[in-house]
N, C-alpha and C. Protein backbone atom coordinates (compact mmCIF):
# COMPACT_ATOMS: atom_id res chain seq x y z
N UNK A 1 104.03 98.44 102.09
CA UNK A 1 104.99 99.28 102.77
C UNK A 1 105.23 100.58 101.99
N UNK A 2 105.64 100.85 100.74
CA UNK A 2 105.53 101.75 99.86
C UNK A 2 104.69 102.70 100.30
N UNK A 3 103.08 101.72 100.19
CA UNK A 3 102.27 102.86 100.53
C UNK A 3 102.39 103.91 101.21
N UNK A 4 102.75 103.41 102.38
CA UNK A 4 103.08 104.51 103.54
C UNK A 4 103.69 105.59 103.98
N UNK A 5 105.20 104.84 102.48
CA UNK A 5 106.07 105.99 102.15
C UNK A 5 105.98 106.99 101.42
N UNK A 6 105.24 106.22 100.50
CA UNK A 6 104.11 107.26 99.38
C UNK A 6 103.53 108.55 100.42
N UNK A 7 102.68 108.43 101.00
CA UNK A 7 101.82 109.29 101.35
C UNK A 7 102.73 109.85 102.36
N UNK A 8 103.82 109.45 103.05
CA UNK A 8 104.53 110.03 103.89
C UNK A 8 104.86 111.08 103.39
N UNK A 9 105.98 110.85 101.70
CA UNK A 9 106.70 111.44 101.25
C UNK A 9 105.72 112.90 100.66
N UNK A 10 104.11 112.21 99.80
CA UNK A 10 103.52 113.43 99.06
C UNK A 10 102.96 114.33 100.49
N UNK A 11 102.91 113.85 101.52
CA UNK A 11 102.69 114.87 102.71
C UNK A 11 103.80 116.15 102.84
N UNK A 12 105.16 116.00 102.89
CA UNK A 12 105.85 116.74 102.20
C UNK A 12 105.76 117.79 101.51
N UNK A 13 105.54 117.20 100.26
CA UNK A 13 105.58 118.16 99.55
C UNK A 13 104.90 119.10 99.30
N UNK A 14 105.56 120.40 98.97
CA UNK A 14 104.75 121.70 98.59
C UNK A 14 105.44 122.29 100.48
N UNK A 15 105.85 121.65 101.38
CA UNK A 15 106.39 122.01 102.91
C UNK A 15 107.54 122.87 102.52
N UNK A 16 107.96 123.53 103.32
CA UNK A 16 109.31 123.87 103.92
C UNK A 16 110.79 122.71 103.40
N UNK A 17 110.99 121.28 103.01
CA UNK A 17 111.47 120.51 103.08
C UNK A 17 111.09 120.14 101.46
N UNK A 18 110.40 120.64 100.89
CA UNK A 18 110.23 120.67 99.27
C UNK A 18 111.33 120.42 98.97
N UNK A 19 111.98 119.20 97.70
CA UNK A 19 112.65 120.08 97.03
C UNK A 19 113.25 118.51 96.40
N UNK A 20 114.14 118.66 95.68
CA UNK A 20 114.94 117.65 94.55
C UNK A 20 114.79 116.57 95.16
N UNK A 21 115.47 116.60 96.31
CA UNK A 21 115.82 114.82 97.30
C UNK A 21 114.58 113.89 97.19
N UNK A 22 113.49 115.17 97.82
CA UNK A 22 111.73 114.51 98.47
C UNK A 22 111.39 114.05 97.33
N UNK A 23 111.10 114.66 96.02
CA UNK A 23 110.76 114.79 94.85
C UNK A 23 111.60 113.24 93.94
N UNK A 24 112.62 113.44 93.91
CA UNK A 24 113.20 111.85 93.36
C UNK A 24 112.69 110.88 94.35
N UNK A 25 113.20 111.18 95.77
CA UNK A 25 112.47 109.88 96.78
C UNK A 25 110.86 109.22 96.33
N UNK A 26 109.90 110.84 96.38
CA UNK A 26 109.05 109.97 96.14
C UNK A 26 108.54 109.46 94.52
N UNK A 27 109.29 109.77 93.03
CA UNK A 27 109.70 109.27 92.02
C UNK A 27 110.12 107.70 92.05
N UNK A 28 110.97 107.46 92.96
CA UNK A 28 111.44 106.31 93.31
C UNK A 28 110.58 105.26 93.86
N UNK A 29 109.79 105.61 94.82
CA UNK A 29 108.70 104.48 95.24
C UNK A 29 107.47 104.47 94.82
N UNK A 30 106.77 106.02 93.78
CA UNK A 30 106.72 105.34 92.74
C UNK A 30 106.41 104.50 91.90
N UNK A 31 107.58 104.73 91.83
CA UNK A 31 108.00 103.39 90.03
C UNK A 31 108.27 102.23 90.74
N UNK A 32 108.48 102.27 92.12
CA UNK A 32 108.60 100.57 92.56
C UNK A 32 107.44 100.19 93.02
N UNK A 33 106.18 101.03 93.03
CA UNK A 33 104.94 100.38 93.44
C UNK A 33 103.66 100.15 92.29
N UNK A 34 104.97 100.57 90.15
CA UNK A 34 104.73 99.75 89.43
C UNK A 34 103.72 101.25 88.78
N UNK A 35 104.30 102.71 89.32
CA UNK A 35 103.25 103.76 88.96
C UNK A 35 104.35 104.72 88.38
N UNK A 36 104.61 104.14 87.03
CA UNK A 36 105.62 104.94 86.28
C UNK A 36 105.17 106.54 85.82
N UNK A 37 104.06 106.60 85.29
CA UNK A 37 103.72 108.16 84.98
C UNK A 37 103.85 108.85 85.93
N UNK A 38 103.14 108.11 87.44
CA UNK A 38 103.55 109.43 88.32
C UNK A 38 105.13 109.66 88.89
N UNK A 39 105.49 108.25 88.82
CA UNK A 39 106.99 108.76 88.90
C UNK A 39 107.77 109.64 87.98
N UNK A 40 107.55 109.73 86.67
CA UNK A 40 108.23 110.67 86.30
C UNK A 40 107.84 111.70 86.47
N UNK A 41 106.56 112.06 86.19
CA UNK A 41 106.03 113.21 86.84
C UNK A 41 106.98 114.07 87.98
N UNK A 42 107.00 113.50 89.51
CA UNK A 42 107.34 113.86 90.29
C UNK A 42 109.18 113.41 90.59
N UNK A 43 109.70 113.07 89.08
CA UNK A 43 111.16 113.33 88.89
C UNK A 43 111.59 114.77 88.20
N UNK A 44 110.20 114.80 87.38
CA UNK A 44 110.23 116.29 86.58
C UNK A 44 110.58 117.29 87.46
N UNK A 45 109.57 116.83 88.28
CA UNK A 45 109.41 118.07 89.35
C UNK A 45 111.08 118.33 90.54
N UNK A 46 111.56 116.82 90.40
CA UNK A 46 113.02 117.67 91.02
C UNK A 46 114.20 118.29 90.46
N UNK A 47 113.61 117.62 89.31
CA UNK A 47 115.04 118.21 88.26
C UNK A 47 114.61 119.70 87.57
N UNK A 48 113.07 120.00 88.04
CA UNK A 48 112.76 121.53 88.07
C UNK A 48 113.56 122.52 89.40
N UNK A 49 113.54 121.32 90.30
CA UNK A 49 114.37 122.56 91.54
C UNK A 49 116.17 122.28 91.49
N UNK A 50 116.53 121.11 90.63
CA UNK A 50 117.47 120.84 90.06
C UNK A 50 118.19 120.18 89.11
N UNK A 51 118.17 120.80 87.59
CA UNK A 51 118.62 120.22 86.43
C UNK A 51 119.74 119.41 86.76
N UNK A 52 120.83 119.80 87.22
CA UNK A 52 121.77 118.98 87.42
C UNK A 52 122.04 117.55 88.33
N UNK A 53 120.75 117.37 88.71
CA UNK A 53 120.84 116.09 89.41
C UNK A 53 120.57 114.65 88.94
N UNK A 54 121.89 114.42 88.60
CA UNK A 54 122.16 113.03 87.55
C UNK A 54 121.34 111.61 87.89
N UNK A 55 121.06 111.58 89.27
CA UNK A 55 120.02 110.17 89.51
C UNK A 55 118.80 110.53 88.79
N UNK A 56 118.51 111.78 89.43
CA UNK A 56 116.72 111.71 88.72
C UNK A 56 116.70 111.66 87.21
N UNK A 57 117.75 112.11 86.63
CA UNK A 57 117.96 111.72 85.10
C UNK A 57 117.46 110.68 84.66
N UNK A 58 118.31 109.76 85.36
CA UNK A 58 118.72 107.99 85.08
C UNK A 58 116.82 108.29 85.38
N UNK A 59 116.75 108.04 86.90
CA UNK A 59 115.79 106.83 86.81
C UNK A 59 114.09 107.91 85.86
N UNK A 60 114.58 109.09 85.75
CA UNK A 60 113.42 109.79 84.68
C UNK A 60 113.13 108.77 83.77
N UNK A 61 114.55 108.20 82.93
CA UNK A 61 114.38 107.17 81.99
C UNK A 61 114.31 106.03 82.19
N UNK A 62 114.18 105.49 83.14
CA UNK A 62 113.58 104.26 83.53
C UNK A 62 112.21 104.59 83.61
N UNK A 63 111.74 105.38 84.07
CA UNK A 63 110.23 105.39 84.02
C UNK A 63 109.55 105.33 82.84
N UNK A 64 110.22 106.15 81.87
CA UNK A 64 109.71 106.61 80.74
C UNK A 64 109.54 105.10 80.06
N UNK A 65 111.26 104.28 80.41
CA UNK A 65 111.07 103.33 79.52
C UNK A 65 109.79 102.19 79.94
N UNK A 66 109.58 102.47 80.91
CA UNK A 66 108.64 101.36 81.97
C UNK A 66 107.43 102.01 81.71
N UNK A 67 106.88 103.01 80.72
CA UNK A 67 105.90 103.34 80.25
C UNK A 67 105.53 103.10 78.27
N UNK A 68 106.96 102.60 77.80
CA UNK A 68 107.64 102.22 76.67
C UNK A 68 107.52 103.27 75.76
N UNK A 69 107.93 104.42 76.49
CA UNK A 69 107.94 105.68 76.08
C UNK A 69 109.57 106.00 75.36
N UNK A 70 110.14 104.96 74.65
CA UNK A 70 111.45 105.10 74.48
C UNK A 70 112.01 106.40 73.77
N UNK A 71 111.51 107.08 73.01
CA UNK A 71 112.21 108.24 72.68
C UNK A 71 112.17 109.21 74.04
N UNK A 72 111.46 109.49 75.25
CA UNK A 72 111.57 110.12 76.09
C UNK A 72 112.65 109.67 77.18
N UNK A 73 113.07 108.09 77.24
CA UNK A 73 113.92 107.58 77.85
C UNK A 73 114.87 107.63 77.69
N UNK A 74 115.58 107.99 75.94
CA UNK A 74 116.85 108.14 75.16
C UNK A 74 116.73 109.92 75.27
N UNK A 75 115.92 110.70 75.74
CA UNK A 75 115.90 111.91 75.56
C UNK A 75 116.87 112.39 77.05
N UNK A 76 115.80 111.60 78.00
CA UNK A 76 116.57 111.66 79.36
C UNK A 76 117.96 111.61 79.95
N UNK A 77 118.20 110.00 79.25
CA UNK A 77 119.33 109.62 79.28
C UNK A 77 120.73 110.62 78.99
N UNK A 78 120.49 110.91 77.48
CA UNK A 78 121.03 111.96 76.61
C UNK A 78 121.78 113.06 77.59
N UNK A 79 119.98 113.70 78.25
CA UNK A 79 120.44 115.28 78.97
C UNK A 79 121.16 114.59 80.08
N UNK A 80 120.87 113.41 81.21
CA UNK A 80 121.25 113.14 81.90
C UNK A 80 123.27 112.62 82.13
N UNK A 81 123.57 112.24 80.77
CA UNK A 81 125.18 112.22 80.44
C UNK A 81 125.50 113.35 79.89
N UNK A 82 125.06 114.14 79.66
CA UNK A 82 125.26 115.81 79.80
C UNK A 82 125.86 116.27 81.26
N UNK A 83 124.54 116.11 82.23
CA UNK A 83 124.73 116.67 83.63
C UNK A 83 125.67 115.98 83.48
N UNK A 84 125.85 114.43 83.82
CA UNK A 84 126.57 113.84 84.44
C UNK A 84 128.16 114.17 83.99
N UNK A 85 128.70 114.04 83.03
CA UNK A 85 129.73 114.62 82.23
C UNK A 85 129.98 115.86 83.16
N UNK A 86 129.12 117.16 82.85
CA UNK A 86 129.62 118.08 83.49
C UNK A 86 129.98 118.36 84.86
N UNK A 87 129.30 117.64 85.49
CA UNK A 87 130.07 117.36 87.43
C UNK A 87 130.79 116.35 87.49
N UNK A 88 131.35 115.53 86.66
CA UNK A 88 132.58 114.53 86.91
C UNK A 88 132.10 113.33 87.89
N UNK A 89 130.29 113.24 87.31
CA UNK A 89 129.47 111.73 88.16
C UNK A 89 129.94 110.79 87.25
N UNK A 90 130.93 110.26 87.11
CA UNK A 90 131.56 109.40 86.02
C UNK A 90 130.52 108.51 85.94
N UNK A 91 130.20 107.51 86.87
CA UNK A 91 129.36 106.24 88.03
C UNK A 91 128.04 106.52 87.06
N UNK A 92 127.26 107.78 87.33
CA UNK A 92 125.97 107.89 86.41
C UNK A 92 126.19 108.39 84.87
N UNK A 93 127.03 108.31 84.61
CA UNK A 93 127.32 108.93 83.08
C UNK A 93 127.85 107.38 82.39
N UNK A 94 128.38 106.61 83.14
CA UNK A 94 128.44 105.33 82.10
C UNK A 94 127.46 104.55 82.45
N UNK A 95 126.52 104.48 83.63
CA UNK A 95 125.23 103.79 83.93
C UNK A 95 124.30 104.05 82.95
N UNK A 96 123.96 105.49 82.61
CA UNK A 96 123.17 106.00 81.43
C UNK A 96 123.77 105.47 80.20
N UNK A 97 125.21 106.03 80.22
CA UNK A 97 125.74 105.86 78.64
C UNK A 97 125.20 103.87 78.27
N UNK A 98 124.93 103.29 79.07
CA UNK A 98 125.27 102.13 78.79
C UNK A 98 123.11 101.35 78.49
N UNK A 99 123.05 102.00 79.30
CA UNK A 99 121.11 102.13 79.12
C UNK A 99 120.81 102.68 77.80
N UNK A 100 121.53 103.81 77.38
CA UNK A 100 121.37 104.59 76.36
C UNK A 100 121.66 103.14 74.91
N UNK A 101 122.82 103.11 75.42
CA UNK A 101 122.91 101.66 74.34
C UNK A 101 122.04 100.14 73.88
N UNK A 102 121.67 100.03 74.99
CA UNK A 102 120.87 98.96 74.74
C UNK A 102 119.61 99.65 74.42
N UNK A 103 118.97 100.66 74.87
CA UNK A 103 118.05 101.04 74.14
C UNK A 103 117.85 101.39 72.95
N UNK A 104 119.24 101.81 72.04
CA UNK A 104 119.33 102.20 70.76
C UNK A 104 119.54 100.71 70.02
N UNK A 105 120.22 99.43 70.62
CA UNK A 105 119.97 98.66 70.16
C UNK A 105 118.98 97.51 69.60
N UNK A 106 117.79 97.76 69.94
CA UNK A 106 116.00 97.47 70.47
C UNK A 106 115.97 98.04 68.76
C-alpha cells in the first residue's frame, strides 16, 4: 500500500503543490516502508522550504536514528526543541526533549 503512496506522493513533487507537507508526507512513508536514508533525505528537503516545522524535526531523527546515525539524530532533535520552543509546540518539544534523553542515555 505504501507503495502507491510513495509514487503518488514523489509524482508531486518538484509540481505546483511542492512543498514542506508533500515532502514530510512522503519522508513519512518512507521510513515506514523501512527506507530511512531516503526518508530523511526528503525531510531535509521540507525543512529546506521550512526550518520551523517541528514534526519533520522529530521524525528527521527517527530516521537518522533508524540508520544508527545517532549523533545526527541528537543533532536533529536539538534544532528541532529549538523550533519547537520557539512556536510554543510544547507537544513536540517534550516528545523530542524526551527522545533526546534516552538517546543520550545509550
Amino acid at each position: 500500500m505504501n507503495v502507491a503512496l510513495i509514487a503518488g506522493l514523489r509524482a508531486q513533487c518538484g509540481g505546483p503543490r511542492d512543498g514542506a507537507l508533500l515532502r514530510f508526507s512522503l519522508g513519512n512513508a518512507l521510513l515506514g516502508e523501512g527506507q530511512p536514508a531516503e526518508a530523511a533525505a526528503e525531510l531535509r528537503r521540507a525543512l529546506d522550504f521550512d526550518a520551523g516545522y517541528s514534526a519533520a524535526w522529530k521524525l528527521l531523527g527517527k530516521a537518522c536514528l533508524a540508520m544508527d546515525d545517532h549523533e545526527a539524530a541528537a543533532a536533529a532533535w536539538r534544532q528541532g526543541i529549538a523550533v519547537a520552543s520557539q512556536r510554543g509546540d510544547k507537544q513536540a518539544e517534550k516528545e523530542m526533549s524526551v527522545f533526546l534523553r534516552r538517546l543520550e542515555r545509550e
